[in-house]
N, C-alpha and C. Protein backbone atom coordinates (compact mmCIF):
# COMPACT_ATOMS: atom_id res chain seq x y z
N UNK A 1 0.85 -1.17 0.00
CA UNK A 1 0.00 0.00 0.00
C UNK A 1 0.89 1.23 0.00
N UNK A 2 0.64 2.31 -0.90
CA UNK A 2 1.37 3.20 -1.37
C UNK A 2 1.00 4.02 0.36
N UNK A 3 1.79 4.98 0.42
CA UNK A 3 1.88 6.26 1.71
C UNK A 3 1.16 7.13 1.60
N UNK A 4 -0.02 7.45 2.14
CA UNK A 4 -1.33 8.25 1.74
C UNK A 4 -1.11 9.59 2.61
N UNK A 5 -2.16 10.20 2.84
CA UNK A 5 -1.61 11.24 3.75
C UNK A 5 -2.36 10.94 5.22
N UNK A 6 -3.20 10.09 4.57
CA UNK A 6 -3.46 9.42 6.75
C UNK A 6 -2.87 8.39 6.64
N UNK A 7 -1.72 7.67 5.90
CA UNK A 7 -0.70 6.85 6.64
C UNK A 7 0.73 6.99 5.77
N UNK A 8 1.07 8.22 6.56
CA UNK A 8 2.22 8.53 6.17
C UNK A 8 3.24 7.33 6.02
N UNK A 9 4.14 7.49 5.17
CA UNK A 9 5.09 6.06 5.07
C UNK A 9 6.17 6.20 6.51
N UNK A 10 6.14 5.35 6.84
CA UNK A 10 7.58 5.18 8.01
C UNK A 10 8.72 4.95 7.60
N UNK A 11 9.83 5.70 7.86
CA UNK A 11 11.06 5.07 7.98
C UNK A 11 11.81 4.53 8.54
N UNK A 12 11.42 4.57 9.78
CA UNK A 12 11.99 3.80 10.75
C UNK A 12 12.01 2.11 10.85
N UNK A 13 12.96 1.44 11.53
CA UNK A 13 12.76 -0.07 11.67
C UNK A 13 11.67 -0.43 12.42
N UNK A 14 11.16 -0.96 12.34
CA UNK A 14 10.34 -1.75 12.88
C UNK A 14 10.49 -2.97 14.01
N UNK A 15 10.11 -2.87 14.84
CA UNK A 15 10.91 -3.99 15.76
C UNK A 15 9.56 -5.13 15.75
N UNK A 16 9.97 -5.89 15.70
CA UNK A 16 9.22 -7.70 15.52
C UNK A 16 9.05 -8.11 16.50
N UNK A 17 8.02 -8.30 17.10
CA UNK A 17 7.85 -9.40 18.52
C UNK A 17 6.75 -9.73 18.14
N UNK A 18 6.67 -11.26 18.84
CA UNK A 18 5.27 -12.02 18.68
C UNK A 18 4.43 -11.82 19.72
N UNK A 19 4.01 -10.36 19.79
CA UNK A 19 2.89 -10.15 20.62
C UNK A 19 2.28 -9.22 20.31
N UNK A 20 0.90 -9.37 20.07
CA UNK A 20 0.03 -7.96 18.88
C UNK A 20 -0.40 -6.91 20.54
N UNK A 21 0.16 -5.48 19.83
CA UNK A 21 -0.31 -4.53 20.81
C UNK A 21 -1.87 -4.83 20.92
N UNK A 22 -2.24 -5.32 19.94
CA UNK A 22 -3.70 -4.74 20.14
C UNK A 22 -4.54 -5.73 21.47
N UNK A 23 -3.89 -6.53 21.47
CA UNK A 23 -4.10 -7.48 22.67
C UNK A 23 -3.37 -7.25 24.04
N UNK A 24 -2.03 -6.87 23.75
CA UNK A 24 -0.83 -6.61 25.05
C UNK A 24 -0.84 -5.23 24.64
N UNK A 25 -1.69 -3.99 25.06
CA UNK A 25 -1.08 -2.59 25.22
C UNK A 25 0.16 -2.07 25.64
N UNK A 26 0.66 -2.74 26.52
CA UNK A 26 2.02 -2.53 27.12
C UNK A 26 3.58 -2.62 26.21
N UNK A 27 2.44 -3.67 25.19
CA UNK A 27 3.98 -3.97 24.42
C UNK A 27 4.55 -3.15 23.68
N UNK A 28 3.89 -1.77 23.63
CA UNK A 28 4.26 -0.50 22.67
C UNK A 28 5.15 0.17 23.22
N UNK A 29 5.43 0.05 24.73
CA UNK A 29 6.18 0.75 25.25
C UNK A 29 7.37 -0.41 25.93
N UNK A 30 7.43 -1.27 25.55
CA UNK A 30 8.56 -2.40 25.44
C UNK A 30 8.11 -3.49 26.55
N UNK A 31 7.18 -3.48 27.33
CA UNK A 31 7.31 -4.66 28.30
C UNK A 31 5.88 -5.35 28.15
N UNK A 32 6.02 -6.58 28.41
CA UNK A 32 4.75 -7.23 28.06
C UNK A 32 4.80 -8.71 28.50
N UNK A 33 5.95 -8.93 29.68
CA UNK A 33 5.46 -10.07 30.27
C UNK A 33 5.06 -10.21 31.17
N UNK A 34 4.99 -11.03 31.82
CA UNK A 34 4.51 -11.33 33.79
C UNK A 34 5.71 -11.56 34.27
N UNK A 35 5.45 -11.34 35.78
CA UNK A 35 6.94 -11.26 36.82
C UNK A 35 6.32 -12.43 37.58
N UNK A 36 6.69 -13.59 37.67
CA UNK A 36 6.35 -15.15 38.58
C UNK A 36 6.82 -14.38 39.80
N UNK A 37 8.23 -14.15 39.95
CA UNK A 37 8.83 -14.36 41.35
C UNK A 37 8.07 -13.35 41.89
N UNK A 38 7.47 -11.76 41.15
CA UNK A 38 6.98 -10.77 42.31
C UNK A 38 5.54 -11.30 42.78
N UNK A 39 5.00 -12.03 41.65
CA UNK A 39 3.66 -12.37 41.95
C UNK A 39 3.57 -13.79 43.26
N UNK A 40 4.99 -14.32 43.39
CA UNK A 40 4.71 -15.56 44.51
C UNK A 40 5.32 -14.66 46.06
N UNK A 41 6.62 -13.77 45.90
CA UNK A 41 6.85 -12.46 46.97
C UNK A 41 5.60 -11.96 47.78
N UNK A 42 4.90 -11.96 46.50
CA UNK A 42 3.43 -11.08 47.11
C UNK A 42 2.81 -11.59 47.41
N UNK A 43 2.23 -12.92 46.97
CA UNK A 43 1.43 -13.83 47.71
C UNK A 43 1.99 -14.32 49.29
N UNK A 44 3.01 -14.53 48.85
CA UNK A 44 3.70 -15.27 50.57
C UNK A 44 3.21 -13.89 51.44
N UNK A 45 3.54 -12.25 51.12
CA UNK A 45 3.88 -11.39 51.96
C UNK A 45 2.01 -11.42 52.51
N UNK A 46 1.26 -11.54 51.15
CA UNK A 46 -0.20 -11.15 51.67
C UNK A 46 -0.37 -12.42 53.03
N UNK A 47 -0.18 -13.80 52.50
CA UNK A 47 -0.41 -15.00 53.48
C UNK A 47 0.25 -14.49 54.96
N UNK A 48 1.13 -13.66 55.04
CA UNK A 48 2.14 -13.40 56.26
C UNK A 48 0.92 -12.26 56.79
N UNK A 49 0.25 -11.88 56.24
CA UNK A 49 0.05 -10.56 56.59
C UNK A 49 -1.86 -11.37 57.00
N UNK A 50 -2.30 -12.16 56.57
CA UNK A 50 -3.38 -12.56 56.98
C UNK A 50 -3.53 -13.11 58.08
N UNK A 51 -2.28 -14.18 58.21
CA UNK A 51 -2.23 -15.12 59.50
C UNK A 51 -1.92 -13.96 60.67
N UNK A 52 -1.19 -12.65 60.37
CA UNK A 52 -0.57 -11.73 61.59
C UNK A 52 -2.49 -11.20 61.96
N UNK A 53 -3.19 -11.29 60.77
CA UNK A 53 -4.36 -11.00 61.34
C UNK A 53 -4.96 -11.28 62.25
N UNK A 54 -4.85 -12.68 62.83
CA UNK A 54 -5.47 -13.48 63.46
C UNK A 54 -5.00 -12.76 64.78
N UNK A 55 -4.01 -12.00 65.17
CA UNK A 55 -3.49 -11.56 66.56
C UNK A 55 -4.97 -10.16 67.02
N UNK A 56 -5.23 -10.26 67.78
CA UNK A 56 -6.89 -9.17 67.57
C UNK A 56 -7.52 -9.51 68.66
N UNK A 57 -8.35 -8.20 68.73
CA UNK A 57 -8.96 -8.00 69.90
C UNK A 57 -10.65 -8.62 69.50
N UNK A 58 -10.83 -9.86 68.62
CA UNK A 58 -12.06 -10.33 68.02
C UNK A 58 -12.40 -11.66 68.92
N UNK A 59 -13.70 -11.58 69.45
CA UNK A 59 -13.74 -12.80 70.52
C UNK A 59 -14.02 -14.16 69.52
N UNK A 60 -14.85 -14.25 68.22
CA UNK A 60 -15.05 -15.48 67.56
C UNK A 60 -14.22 -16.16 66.71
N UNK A 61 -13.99 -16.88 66.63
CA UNK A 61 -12.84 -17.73 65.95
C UNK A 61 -12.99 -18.38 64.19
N UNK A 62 -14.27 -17.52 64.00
CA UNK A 62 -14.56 -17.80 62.67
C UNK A 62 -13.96 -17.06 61.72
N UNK A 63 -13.56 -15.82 61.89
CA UNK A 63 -12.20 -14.67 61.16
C UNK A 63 -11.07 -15.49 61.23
N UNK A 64 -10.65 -16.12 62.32
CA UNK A 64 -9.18 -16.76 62.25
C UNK A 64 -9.48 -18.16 61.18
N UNK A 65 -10.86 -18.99 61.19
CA UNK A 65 -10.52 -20.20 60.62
C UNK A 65 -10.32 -19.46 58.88
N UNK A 66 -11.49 -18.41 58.19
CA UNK A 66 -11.14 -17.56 57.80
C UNK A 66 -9.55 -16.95 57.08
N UNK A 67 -8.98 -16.39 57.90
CA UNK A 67 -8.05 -15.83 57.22
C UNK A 67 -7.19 -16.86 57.22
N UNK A 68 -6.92 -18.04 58.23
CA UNK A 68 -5.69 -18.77 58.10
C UNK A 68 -6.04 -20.04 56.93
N UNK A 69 -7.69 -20.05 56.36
CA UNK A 69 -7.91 -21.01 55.68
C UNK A 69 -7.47 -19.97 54.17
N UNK A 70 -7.76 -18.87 54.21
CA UNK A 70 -7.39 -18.32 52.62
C UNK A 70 -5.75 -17.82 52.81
N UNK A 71 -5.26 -17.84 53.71
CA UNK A 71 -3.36 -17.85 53.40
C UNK A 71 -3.16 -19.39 53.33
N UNK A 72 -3.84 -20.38 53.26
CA UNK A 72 -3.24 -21.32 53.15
C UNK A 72 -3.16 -21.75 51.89
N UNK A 73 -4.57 -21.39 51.26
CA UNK A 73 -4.75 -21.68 49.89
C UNK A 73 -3.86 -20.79 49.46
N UNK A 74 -3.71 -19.50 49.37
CA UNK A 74 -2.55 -18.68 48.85
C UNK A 74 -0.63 -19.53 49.04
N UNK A 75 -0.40 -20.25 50.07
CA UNK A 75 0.65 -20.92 49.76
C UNK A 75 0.92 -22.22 49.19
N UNK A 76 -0.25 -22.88 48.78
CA UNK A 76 -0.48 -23.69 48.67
C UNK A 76 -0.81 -23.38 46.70
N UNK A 77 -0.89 -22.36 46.49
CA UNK A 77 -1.05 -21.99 45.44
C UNK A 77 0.64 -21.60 44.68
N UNK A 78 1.31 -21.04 45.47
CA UNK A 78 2.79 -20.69 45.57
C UNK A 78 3.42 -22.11 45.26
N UNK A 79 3.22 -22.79 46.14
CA UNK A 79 4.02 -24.29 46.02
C UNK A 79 3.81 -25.32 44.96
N UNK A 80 1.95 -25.01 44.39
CA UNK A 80 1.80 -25.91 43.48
C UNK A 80 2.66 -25.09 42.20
N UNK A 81 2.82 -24.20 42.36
CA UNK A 81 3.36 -22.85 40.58
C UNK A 81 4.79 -23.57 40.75
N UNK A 82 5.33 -23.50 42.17
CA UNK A 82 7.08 -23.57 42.00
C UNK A 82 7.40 -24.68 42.00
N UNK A 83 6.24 -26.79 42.13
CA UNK A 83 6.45 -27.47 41.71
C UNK A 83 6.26 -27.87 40.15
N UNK A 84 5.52 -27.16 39.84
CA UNK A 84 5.06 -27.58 38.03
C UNK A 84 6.18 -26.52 37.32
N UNK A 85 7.24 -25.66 37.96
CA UNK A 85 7.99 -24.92 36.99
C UNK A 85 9.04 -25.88 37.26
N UNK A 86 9.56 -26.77 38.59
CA UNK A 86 10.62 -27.76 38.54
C UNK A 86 10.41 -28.46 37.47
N UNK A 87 9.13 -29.38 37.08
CA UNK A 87 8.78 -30.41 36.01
C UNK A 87 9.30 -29.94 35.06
N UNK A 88 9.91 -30.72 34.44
CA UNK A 88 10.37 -30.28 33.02
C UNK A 88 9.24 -31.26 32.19
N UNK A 89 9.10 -30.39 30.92
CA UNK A 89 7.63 -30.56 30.26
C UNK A 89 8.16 -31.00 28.58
């Protein structure tokens, strides 16, 4: 397609990656993957930070089964990611 005047021709290179902006917005400005290690950091720190919940001035014990039952699933979620990345596939 010839260079019109609503699409001016480019001269510049073009850089190639197999990831369409139009799906990954980010990738226009160069980054466009996921971070594993900050996303399992953060999970452990949230699980640390749920179970410290349980220390409280709350007389029923249904907040503690509660928060210590959803940090568990949160490490338990951590451990199943960092055994299936050992597996080699």
């Amino acid at each position: 397609m010839a260079a019109t005047e609503l699409e001016p021709a480019n001269t510049e290179r073009a850089v190639v990656t197999h990831v369409d902006t139009a799906e990954v917005p980010s990738a226009e400005w160069g980054w466009s993957g996921e971070s594993p290690r900050t996303f399992k950091i953060a999970a452990i720190v949230v699980a640390l930070s749920l179970v410290a919940m349980t220390i409280g001035n709350h007389k029923g014990r249904v907040e503690d089964i509660f928060l210590v039952g959803f940090a568990a699933v949160l490490v338990g979620i951590v451990v199943r990611d960092w055994f299936l990345s050992r597996k080699p596939r």
